[in-house]
Protein backbone atom coordinates (compact mmCIF):
# COMPACT_ATOMS: atom_id res chain seq x y z
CA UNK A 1 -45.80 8.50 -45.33
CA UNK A 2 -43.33 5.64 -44.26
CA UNK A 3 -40.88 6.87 -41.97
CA UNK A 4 -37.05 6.63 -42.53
CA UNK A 5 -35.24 4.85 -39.99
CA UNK A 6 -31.94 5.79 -38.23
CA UNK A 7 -30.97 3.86 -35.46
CA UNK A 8 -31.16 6.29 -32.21
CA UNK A 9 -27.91 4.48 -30.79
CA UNK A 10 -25.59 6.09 -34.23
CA UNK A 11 -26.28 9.56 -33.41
CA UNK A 12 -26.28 9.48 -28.98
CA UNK A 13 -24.41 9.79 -26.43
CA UNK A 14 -24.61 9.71 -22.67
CA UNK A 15 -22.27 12.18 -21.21
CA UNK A 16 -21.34 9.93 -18.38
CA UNK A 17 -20.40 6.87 -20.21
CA UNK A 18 -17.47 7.59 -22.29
CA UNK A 19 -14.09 10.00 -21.69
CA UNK A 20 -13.69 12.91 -23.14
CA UNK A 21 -11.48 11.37 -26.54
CA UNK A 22 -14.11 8.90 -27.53
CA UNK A 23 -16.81 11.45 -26.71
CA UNK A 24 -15.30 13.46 -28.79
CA UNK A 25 -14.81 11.11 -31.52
CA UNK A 26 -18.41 9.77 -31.20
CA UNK A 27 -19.89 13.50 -32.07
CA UNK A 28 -17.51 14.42 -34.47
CA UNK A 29 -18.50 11.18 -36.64
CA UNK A 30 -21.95 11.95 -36.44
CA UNK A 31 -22.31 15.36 -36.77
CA UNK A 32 -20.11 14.72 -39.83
CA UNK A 33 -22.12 12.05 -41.17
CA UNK A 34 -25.51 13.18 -40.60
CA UNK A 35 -25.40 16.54 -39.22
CA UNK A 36 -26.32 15.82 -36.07
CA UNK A 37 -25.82 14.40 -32.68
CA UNK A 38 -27.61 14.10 -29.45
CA UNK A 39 -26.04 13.98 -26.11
CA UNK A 40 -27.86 12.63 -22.96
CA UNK A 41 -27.44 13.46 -19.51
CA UNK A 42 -26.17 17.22 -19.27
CA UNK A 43 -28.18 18.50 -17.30
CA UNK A 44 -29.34 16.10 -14.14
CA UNK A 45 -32.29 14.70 -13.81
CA UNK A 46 -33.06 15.74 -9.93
CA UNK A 47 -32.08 19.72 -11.70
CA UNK A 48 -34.55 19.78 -14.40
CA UNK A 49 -37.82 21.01 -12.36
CA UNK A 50 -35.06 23.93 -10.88
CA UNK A 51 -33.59 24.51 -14.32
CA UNK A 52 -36.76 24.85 -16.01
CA UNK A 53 -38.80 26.95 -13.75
CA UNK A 54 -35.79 29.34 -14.08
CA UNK A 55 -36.31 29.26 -17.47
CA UNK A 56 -40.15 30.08 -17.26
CA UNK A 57 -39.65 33.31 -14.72
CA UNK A 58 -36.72 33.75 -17.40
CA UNK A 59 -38.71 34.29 -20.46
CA UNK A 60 -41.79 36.12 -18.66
CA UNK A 61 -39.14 38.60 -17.77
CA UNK A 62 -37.90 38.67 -21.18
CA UNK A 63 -41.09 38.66 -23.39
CA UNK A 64 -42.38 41.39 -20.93
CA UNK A 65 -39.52 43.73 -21.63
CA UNK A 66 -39.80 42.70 -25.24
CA UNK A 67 -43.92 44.05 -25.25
CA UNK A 68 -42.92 47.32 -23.96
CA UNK A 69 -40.28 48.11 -26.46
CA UNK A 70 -42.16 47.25 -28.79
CA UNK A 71 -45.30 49.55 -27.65
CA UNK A 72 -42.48 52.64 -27.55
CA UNK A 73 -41.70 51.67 -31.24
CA UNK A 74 -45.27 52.09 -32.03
CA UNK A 75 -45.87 55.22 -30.00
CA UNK A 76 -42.52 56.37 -32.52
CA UNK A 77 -40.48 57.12 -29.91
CA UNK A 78 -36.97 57.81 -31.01
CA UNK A 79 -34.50 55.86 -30.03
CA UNK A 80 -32.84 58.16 -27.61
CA UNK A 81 -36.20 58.64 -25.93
CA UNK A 82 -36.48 54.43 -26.17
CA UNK A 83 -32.90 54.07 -24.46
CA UNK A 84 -33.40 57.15 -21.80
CA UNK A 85 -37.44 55.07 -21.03
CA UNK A 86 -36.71 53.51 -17.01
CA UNK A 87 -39.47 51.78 -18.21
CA UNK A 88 -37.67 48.90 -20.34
CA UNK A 89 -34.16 47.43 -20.02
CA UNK A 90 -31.98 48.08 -22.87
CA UNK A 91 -27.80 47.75 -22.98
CA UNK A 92 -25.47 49.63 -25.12
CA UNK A 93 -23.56 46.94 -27.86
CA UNK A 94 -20.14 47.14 -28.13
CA UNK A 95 -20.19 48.93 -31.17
CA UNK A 96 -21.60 52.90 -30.48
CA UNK A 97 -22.92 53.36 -33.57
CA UNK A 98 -25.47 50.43 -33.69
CA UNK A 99 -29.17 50.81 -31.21
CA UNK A 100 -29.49 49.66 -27.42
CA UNK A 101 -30.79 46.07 -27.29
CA UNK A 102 -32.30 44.24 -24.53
CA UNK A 103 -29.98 42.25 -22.41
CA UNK A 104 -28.67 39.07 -23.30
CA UNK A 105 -31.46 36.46 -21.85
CA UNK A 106 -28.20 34.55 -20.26
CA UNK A 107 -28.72 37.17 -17.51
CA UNK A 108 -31.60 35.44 -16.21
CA UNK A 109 -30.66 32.44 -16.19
CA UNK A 110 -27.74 31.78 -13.78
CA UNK A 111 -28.22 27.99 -13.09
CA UNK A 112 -28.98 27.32 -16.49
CA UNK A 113 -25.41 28.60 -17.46
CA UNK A 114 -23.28 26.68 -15.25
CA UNK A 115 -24.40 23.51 -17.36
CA UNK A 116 -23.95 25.82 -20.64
CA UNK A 117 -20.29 25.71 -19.45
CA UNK A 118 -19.86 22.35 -19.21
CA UNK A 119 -16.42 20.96 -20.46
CA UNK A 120 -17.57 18.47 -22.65
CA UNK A 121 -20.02 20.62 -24.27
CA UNK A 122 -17.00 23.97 -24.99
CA UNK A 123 -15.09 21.01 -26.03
CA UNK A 124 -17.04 19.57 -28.67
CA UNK A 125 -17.71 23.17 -30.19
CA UNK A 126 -14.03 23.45 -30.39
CA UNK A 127 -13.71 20.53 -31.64
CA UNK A 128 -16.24 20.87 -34.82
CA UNK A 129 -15.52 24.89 -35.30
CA UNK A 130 -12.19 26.36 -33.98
CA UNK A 131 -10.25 26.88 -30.38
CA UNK A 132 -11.21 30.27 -29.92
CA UNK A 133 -15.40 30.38 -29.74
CA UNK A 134 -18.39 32.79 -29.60
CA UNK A 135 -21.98 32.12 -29.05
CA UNK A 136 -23.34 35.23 -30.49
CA UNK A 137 -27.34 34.19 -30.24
CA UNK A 138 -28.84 32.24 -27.04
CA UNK A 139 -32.87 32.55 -26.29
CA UNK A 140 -35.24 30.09 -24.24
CA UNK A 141 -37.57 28.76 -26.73
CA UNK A 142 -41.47 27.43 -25.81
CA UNK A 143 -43.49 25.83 -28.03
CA UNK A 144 -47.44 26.23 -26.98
CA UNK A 145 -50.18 23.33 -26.32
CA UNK A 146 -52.45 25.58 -29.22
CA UNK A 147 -49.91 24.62 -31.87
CA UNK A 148 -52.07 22.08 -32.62
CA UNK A 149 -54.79 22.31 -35.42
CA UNK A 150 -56.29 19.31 -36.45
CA UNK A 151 -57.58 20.82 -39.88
CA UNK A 152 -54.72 22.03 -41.04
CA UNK A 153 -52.34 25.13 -41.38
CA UNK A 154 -52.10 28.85 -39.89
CA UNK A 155 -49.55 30.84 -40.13
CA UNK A 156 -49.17 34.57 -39.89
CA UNK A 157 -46.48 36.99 -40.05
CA UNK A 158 -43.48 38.26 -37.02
CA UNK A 159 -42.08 41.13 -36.00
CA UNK A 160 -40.03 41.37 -39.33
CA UNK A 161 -42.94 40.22 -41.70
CA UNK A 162 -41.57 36.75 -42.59
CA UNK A 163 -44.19 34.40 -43.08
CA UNK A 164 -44.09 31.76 -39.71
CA UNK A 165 -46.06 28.57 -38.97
CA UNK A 166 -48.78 28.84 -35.74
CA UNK A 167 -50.57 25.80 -35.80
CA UNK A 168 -50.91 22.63 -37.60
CA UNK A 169 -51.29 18.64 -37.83
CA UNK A 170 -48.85 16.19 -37.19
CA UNK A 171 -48.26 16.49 -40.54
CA UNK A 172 -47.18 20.07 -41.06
CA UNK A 173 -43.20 21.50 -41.18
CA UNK A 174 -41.56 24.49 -41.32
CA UNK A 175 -38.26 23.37 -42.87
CA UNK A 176 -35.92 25.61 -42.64
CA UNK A 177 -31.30 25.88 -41.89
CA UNK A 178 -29.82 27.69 -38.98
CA UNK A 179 -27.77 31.07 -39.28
CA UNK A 180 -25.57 31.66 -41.37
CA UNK A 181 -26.92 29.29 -43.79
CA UNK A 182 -30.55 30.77 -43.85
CA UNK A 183 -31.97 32.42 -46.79
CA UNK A 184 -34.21 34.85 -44.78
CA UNK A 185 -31.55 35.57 -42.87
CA UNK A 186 -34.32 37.04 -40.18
CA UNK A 187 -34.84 40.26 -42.13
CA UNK A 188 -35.65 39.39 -45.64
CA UNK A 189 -35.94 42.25 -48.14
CA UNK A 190 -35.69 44.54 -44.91
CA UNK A 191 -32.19 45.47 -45.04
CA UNK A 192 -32.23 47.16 -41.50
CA UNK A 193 -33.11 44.05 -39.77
CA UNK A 194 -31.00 41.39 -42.52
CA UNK A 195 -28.40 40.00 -41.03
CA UNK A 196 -26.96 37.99 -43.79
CA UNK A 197 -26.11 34.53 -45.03
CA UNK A 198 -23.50 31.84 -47.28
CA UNK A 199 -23.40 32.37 -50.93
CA UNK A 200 -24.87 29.21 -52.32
CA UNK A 201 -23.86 26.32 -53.03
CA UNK A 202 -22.24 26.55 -49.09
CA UNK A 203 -18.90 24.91 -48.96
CA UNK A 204 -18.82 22.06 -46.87
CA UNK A 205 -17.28 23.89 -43.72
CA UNK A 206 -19.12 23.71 -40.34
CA UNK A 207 -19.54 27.82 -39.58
CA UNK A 208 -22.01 27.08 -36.91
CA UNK A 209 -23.30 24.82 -34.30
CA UNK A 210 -27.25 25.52 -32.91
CA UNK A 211 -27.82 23.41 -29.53
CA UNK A 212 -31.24 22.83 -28.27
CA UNK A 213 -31.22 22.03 -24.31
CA UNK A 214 -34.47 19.72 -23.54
CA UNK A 215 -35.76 21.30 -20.72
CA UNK A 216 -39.35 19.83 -20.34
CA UNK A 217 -41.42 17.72 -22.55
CA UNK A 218 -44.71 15.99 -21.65
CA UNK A 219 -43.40 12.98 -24.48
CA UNK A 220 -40.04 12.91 -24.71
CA UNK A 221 -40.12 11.63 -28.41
CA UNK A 222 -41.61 14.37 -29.59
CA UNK A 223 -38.39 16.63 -30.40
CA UNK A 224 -37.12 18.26 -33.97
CA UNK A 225 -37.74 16.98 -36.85
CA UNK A 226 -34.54 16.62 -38.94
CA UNK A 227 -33.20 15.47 -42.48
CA UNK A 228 -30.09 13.40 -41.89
CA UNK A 229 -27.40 14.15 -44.35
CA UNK A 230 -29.03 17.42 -45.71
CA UNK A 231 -25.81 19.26 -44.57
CA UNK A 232 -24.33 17.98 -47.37
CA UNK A 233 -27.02 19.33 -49.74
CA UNK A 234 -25.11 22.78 -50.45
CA UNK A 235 -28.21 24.78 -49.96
CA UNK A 236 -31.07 25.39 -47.29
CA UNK A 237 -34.70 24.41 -47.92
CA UNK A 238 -35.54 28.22 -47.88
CA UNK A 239 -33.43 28.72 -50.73
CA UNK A 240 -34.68 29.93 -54.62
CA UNK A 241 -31.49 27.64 -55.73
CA UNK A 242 -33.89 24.32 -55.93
CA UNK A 243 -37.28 25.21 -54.83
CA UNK A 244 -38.69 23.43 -51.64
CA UNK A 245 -42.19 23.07 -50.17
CA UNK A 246 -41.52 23.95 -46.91
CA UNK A 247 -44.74 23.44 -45.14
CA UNK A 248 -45.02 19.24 -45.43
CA UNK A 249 -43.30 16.00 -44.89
CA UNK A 250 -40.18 14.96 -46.56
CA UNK A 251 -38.76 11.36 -47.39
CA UNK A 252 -36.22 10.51 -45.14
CA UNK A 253 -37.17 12.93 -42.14
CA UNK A 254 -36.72 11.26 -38.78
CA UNK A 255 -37.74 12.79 -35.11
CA UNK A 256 -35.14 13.64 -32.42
CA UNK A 257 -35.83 12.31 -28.84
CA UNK A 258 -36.20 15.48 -26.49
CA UNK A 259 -35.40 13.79 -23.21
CA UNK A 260 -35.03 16.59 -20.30
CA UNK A 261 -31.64 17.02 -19.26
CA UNK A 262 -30.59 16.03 -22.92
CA UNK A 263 -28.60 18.50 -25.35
CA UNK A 264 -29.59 18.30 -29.59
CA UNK A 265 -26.56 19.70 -31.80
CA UNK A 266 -26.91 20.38 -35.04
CA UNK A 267 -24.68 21.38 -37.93
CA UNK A 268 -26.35 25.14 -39.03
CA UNK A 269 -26.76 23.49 -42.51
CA UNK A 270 -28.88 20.71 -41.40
CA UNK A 271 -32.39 21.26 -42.86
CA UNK A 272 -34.70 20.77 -39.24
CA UNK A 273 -38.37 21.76 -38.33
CA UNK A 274 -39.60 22.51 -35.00
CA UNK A 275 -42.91 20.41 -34.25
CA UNK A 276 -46.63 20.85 -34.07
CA UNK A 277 -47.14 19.93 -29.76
CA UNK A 278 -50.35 17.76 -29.88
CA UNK A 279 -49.56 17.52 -25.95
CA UNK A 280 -51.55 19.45 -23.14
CA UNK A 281 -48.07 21.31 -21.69
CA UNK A 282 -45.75 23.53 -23.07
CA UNK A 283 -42.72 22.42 -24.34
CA UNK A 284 -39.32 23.98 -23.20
CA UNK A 285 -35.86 24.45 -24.67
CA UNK A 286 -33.04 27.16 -24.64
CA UNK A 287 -31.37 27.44 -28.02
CA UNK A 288 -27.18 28.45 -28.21
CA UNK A 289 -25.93 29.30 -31.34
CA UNK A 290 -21.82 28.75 -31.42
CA UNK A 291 -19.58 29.92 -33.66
CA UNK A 292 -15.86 30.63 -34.50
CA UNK A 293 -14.08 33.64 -33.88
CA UNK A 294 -13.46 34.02 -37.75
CA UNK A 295 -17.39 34.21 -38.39
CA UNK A 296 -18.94 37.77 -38.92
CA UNK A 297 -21.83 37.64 -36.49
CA UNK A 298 -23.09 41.13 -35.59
CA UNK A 299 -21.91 43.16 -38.98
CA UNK A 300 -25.69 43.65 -40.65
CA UNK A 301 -29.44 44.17 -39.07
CA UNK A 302 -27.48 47.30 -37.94
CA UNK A 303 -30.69 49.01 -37.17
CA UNK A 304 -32.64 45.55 -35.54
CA UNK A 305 -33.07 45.85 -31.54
CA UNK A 306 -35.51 43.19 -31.02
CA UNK A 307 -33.77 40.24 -33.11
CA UNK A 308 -32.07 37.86 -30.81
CA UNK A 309 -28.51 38.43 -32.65
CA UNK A 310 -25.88 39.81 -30.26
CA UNK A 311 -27.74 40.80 -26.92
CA UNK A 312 -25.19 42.48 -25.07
CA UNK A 313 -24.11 42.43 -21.49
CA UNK A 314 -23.43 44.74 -18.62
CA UNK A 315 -19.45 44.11 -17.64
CA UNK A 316 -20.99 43.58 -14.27
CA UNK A 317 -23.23 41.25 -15.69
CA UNK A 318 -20.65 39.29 -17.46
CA UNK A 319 -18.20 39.20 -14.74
CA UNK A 320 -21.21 37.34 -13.01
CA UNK A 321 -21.04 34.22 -15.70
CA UNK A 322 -19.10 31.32 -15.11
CA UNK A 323 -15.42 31.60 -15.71
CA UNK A 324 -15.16 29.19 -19.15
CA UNK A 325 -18.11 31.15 -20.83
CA UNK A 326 -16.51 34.54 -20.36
CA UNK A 327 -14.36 34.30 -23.64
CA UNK A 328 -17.16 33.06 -25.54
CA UNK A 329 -19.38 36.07 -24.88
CA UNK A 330 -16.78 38.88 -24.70
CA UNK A 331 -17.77 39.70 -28.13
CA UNK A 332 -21.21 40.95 -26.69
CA UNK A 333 -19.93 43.01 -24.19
CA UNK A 334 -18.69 46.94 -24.31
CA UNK A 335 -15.47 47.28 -21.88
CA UNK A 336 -14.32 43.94 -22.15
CA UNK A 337 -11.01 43.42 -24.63
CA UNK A 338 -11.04 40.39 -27.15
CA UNK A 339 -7.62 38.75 -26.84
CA UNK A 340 -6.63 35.82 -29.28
CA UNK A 341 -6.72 32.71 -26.87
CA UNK A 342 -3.61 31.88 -24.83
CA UNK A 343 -3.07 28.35 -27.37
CA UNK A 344 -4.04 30.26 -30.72
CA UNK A 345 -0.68 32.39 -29.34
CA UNK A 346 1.73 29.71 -28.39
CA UNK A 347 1.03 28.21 -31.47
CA UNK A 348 1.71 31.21 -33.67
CA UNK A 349 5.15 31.81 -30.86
CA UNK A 350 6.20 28.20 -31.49
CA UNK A 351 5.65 28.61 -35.41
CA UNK A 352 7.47 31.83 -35.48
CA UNK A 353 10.58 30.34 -33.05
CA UNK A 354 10.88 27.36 -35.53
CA UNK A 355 11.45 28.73 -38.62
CA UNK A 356 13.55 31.56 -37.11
CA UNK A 357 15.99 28.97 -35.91
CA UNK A 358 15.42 27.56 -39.62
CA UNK A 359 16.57 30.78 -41.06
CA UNK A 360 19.34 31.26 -39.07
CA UNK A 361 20.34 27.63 -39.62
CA UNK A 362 20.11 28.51 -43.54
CA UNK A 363 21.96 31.91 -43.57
CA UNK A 364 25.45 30.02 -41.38
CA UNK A 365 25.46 27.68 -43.96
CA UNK A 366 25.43 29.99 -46.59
């Protein structure tokens, strides 16, 4: 199939070569415009071999604690007996009445989140979504040298029995939008595990931002496979409103560079596939889901403990993150207050100042 062309230089940025404003300006145009933008230089390049074996002890800790909840599941433990087990690590969210979940994978990844706080990076997701921020979702992300099948496609079933892509050609997809905007919504028909999604057609808001961090990649072209424009579309490809093959090639796709070091945003609407590695190493990459204060992000799947929703945090495990990511994760953590942000409140003081002097003004005069 021919390949659309977009020229790599409309949708890219390097951090270091522009101020903050026209930085700013650059990613708001093109994540407006296509959905999309990719921003170079994050993460430096004498830090990626650091960063990314982090990120490998990381998610061996992780998927390890993952396997043993999951064997006292299927030994039907209850979940008292699950949370009381020395065995796994499990942290109470902030509201009581849902299940323990495993901690939030941020925990293990210390180095990693100073460059997750990076000022150019908070301020582009305020920027695109509100003032006041949460990133309610954050796991490390491989994708396997045995994706690749020459013949053609496997696919089986996860943990919620939701139909995924294993293996494949170069040829194969798995189109699907980000949270909110995704028709599964992780859980499908399970309505323990569902956590929701936007009546269709979506309005043409930005709700949420997903960022991919490039850690490693053996060819750095080789990154997601987007849809330019598809934002716009006012449904996701896993949707029954138009009917989409998911599993193949679509006119107009292009490929996303996945440079280490480099950061891939994404408007949550944006209709993206992961691809098939045809290399001979692992790929790496942490995904962040933002969002605004405003958005619901931890109100269904009130029974899910393994879904990656809403990991919660220790408060002495939060207090341990850097300073300008506290606010965003406060949501995930029991003991810690959510106050509206200090400009959100001078703004409503101001506002409220104003047109009391207004009043007054109107009321003499009368």
């Amino acid at each position: 199939m021919k390949k659309y062309y977009l020229n790599k230089k409309k949708y890219t940025i390097n951090i270091n070569s522009k101020n903050k404003t026209e930085f700013l300006n650059f990613t708001r145009k093109a994540l407006d415009k296509y959905g999309f933008c990719l921003i170079e230089g994050i993460i430096p390049t004498n830090k990626i071999e650091n960063i990314s074996s982090e990120i490998i002890k990381a998610k061996k800790k992780i998927d390890n604690n993952i396997q043993k909840i999951i064997n006292l599941i299927k030994d039907k433990k209850s979940e008292n007996e699950i949370n009381l087990n020395k065995n796994v690590m499990l942290r109470p969210q902030k509201d009581p009445l849902k299940p323990y979940k495993p901690p939030n994978d941020l925990i293990f990844m210390p180095n990693f989140s100073k460059y997750l706080a990076s000022e150019y990076i908070i301020s582009l997701a305020k920027d695109n979504l509100d003032t006041y921020l949460k990133i309610p979702q954050l796991h490390a992300k491989f994708i396997d040298t045995n994706t690749f099948n020459a013949t053609g496609i496997k696919f089986n079933k996860d943990m919620f029995g939701l139909p995924r892509v294993r293996s494949g050609n170069k040829s194969i997809r798995d189109w699907h939008s980000d949270w909110p905007h995704d028709t599964w919504a992780y859980g499908g028909g399970n309505k323990k595990e569902n956590i929701g999604f936007i009546k269709q057609p979506f309005p043409d808001v930005k709700m949420c931002l997903t960022m991919i961090w490039y850690i490693s990649s053996e060819n750095e072209n080789i990154g997601t496979i987007v849809l330019p424009g598809s934002h716009k579309f006012g449904y996701d490809p896993r949707s029954l409103y138009k009917k989409t093959y998911l599993y193949g090639e679509i006119k107009g796709e292009i490929q996303i560079p996945s440079k280490p070091g480099s950061v891939f945003i994404q408007d949550s609407r944006l209709w993206h596939s992961s691809p098939i590695n045809t290399g001979k190493k692992t790929r790496i990459s942490v995904v962040t889901r933002w969002a605004p204060w405003w958005l619901s992000t931890n109100e269904f799947g009130s029974k899910s403990i393994l879904n990656v929703v809403g990991r919660p945090f220790r408060k002495k495990e939060f207090n341990k993150l850097p300073k300008k990511l506290r606010p965003i994760f406060s949501s995930l953590c029991p003991g810690i207050d959510d106050y509206i942000s200090e400009d959100k409140l001078s703004v409503s003081k101001l506002s409220s100042k104003f047109h009391m002097n207004v009043l007054r003004k109107k009321i003499k005069k009368s």
